[in-house]
N, C-alpha and C. Protein backbone atom coordinates (compact mmCIF):
# COMPACT_ATOMS: atom_id res chain seq x y z
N UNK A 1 -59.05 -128.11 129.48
CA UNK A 1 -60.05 -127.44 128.67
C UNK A 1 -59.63 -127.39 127.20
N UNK A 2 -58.31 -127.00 127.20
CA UNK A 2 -57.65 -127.03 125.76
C UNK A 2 -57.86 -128.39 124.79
N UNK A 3 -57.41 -129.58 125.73
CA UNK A 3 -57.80 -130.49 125.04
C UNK A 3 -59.39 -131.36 125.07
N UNK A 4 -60.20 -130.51 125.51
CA UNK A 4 -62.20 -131.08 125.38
C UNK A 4 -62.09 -130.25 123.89
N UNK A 5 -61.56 -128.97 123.94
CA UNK A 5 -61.68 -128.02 122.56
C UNK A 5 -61.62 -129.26 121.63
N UNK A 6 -59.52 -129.77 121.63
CA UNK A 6 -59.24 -130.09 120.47
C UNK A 6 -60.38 -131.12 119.94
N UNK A 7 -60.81 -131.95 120.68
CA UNK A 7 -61.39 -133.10 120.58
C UNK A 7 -63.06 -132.76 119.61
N UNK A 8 -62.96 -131.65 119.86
CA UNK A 8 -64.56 -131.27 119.68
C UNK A 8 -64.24 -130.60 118.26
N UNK A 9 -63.16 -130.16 118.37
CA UNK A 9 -63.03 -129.56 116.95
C UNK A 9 -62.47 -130.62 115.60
N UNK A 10 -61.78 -131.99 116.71
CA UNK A 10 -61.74 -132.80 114.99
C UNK A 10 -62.90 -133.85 114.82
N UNK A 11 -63.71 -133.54 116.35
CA UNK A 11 -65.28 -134.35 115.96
C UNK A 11 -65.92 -133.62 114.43
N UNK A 12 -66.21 -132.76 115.07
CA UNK A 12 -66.78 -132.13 113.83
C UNK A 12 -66.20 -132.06 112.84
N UNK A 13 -65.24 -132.08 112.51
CA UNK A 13 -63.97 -132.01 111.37
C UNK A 13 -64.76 -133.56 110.87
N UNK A 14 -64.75 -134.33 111.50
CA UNK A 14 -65.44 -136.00 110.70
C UNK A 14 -66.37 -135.93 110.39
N UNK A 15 -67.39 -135.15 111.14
CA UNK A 15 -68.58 -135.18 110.39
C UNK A 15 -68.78 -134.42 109.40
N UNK A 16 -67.62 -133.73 108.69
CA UNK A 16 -67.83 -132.82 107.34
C UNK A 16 -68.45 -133.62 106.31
N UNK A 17 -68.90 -133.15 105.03
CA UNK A 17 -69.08 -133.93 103.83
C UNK A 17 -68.08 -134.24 103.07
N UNK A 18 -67.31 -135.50 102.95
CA UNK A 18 -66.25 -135.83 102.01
C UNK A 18 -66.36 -135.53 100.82
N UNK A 19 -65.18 -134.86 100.08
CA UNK A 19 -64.93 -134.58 98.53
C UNK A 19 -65.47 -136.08 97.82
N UNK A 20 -66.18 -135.44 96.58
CA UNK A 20 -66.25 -136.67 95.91
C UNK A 20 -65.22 -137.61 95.32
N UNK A 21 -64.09 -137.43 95.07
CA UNK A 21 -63.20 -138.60 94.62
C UNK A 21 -62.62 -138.95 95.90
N UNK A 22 -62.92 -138.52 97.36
CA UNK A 22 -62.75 -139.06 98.56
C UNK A 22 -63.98 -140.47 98.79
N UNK A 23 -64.60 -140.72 98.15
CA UNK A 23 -65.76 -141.47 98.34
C UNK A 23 -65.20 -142.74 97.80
N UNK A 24 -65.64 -144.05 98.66
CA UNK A 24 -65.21 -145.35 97.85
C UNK A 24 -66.73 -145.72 97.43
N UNK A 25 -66.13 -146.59 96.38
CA UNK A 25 -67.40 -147.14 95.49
C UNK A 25 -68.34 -147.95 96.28
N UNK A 26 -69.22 -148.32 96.51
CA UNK A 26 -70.21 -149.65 96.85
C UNK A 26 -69.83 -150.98 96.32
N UNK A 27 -69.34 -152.01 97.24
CA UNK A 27 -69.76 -153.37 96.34
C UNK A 27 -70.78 -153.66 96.34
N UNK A 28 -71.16 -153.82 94.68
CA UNK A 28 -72.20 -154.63 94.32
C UNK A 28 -72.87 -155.59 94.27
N UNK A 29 -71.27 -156.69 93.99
CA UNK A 29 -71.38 -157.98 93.82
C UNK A 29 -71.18 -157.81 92.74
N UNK A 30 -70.97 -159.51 92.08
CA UNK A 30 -70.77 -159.72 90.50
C UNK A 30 -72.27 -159.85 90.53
N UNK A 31 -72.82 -160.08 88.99
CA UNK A 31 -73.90 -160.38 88.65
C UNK A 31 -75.15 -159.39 88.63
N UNK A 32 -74.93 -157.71 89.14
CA UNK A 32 -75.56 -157.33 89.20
C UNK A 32 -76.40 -156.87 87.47
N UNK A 33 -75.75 -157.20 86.62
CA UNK A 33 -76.03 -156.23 85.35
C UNK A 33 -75.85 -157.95 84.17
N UNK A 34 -75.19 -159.16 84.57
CA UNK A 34 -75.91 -160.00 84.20
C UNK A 34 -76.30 -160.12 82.99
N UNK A 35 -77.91 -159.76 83.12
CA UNK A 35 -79.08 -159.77 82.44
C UNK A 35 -79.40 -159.17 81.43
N UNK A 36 -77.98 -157.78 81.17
CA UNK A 36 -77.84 -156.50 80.21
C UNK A 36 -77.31 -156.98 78.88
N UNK A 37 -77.92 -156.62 77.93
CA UNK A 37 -76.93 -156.86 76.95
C UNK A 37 -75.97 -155.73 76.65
N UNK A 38 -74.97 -155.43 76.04
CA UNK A 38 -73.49 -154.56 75.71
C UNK A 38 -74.91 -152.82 75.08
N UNK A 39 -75.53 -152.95 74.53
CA UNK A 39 -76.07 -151.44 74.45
C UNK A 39 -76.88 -151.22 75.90
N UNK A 40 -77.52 -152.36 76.49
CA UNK A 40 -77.91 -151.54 77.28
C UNK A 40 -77.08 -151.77 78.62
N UNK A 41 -76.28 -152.18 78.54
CA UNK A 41 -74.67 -151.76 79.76
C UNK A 41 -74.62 -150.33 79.46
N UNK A 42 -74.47 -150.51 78.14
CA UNK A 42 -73.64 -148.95 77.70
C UNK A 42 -74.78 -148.01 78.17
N UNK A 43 -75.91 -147.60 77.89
CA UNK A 43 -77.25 -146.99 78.04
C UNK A 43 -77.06 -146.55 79.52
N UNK A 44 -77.17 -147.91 80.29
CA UNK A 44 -77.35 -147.29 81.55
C UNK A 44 -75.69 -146.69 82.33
N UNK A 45 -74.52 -146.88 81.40
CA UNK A 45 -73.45 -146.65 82.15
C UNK A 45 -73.77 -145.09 81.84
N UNK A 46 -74.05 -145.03 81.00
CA UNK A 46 -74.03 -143.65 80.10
C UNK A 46 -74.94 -142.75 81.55
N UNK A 47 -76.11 -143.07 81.87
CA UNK A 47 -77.04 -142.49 82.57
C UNK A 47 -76.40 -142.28 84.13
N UNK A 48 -76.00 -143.41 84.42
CA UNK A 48 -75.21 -143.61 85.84
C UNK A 48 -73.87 -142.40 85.79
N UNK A 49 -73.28 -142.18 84.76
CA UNK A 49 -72.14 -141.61 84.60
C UNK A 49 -72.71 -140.15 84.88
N UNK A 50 -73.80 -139.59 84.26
CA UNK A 50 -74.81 -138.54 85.24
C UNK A 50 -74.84 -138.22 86.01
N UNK A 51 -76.16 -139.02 86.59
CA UNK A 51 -76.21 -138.98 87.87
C UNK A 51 -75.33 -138.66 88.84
N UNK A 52 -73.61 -139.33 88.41
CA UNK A 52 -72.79 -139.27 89.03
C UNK A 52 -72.18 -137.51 89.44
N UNK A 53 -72.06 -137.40 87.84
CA UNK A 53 -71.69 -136.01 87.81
C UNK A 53 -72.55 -134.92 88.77
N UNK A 54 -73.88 -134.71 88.59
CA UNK A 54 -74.77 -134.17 89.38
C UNK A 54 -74.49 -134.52 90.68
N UNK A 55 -74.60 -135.57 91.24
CA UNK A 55 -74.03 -136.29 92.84
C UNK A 55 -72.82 -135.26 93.12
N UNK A 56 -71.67 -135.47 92.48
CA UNK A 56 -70.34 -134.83 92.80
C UNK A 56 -70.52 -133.43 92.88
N UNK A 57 -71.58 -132.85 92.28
CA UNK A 57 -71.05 -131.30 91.97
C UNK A 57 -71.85 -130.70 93.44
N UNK A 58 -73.24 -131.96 93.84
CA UNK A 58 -73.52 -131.38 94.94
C UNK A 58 -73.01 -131.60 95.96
N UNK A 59 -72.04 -132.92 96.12
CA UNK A 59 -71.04 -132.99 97.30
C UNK A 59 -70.09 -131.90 97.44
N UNK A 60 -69.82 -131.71 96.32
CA UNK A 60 -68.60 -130.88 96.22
C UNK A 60 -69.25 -129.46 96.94
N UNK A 61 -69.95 -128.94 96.76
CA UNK A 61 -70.87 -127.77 97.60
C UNK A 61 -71.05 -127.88 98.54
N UNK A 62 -71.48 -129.00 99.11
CA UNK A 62 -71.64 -129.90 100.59
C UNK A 62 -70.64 -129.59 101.44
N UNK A 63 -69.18 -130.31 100.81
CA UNK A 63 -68.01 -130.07 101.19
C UNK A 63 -67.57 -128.97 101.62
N UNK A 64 -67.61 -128.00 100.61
CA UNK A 64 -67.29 -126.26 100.60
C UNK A 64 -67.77 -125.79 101.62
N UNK A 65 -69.23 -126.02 101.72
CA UNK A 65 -70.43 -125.05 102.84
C UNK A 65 -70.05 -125.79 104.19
N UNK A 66 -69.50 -127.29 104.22
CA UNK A 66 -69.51 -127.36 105.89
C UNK A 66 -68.04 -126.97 106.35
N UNK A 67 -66.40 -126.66 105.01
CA UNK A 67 -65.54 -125.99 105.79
C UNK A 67 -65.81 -124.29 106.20
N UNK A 68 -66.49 -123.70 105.35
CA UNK A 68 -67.02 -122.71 105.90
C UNK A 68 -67.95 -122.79 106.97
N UNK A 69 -69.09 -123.71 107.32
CA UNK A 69 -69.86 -123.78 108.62
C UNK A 69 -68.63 -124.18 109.20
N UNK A 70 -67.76 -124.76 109.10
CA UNK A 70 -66.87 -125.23 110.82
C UNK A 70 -66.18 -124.15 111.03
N UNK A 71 -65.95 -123.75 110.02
CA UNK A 71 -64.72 -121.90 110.14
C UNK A 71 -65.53 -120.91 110.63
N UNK A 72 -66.78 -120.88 110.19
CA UNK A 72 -67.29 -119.44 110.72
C UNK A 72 -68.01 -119.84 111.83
N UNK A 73 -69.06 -121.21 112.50
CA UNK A 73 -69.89 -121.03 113.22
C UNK A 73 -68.95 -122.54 114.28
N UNK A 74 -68.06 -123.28 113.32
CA UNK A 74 -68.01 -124.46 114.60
C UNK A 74 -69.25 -126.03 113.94
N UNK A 75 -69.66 -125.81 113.13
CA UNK A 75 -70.94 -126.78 112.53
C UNK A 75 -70.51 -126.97 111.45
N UNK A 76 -70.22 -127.95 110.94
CA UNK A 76 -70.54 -128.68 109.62
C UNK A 76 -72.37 -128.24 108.62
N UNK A 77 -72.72 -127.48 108.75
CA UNK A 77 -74.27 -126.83 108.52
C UNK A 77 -74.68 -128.21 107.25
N UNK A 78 -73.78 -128.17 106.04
CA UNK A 78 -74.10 -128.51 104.98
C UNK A 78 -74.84 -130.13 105.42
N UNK A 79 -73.79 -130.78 105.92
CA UNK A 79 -74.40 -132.40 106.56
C UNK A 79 -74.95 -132.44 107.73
N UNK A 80 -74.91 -131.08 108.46
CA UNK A 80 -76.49 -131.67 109.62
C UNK A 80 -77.71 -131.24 108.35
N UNK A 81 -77.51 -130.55 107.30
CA UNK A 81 -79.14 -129.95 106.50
C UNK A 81 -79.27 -131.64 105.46
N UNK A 82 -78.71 -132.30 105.96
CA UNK A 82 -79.08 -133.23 104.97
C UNK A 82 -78.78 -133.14 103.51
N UNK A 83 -77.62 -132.09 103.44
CA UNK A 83 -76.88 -132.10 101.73
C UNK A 83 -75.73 -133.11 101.19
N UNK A 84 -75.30 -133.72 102.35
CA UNK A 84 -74.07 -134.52 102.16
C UNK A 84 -74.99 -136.04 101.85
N UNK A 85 -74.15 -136.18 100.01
CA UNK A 85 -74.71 -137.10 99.26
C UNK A 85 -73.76 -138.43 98.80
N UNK A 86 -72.94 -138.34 100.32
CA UNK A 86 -72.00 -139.50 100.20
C UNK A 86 -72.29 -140.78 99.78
N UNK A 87 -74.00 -141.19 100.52
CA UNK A 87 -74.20 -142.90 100.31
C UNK A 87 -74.64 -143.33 98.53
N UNK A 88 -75.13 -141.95 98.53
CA UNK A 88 -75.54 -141.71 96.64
C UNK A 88 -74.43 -142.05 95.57
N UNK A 89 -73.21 -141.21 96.25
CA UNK A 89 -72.40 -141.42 95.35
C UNK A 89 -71.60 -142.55 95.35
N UNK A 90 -71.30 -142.95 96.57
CA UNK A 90 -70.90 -144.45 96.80
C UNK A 90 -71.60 -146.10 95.52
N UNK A 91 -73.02 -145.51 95.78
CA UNK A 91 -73.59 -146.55 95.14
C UNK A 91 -73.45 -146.34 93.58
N UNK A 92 -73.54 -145.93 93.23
CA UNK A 92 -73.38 -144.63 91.59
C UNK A 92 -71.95 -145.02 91.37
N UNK A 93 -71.02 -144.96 92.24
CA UNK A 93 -69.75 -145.27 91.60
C UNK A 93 -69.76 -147.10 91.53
N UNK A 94 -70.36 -147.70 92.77
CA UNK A 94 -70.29 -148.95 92.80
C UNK A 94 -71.05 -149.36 91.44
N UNK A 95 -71.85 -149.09 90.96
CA UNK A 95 -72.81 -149.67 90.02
C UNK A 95 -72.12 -149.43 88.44
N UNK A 96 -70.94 -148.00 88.18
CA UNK A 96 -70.36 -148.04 87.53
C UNK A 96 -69.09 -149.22 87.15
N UNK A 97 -68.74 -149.87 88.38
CA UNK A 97 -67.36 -150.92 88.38
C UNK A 97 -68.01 -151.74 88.20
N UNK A 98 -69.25 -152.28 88.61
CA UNK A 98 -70.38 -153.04 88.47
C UNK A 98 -70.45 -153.21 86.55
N UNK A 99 -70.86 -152.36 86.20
CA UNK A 99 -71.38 -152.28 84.92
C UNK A 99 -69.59 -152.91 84.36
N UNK A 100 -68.90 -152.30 84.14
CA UNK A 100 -67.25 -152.03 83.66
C UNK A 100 -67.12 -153.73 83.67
N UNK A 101 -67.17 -154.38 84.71
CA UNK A 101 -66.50 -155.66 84.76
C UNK A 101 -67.22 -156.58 84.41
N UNK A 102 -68.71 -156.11 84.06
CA UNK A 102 -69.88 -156.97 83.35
C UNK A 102 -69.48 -156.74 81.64
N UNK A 103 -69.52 -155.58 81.41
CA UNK A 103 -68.60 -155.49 79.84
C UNK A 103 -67.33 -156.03 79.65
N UNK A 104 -66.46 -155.74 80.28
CA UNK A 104 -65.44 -156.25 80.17
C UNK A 104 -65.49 -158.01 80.00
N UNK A 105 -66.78 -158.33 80.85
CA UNK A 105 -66.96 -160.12 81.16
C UNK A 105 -67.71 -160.37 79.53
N UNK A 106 -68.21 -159.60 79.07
CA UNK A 106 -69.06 -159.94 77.54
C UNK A 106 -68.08 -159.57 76.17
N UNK A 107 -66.89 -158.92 76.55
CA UNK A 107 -66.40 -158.25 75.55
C UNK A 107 -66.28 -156.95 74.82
N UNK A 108 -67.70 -156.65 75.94
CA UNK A 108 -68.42 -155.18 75.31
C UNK A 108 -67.32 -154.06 74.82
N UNK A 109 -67.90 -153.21 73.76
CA UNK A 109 -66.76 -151.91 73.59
C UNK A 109 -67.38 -151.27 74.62
């Protein structure tokens, strides 16, 4: 019985919402940004770099609320309610390395 517990308790332990600098980036591929010239790399890194921030601050809440749902009730609450914004931030970071190695490929500052 002891060990159906343990098992059940590091299930749910996986399904928490990962910290945001726990998150790996998305590959993009090369070529996604291409088509940009160096202001508007910069423009949209600038916007993406946002988004990002906003993404993280609600993972990061995500995170918080499901070690408290597993501590107080046994549930991850935050990622069964659909708050855990892992695939968001994944892509958001991917599209940032994305952008970075497209400047870096033009020279861009």
């Amino acid at each position: 019985m002891k060990k159906i517990a343990f098992l059940l308790i590091i299930g749910l332990l996986g399904a928490c919402a990962k910290a945001p600098d726990k998150i790996a980036a998305a590959d993009l591929g090369n070529g996604a940004y291409s088509g940009h010239s160096c202001n508007q790399l910069s423009a949209e890194n600038l916007q993406i770099s946002q988004d990002l921030a906003n993404l993280s601050a609600k993972q990061k809440s995500a995170a918080e609320g499901d070690a408290w749902g597993v501590f107080l009730l046994g549930l991850p609450l935050s990622s069964m309610s659909g708050n855990d914004q892992e695939a968001l931030i994944a892509v958001a970071k991917g599209k940032v390395q994305a952008i970075d190695r497209e400047k870096a490929r033009k020279g861009c500052k």
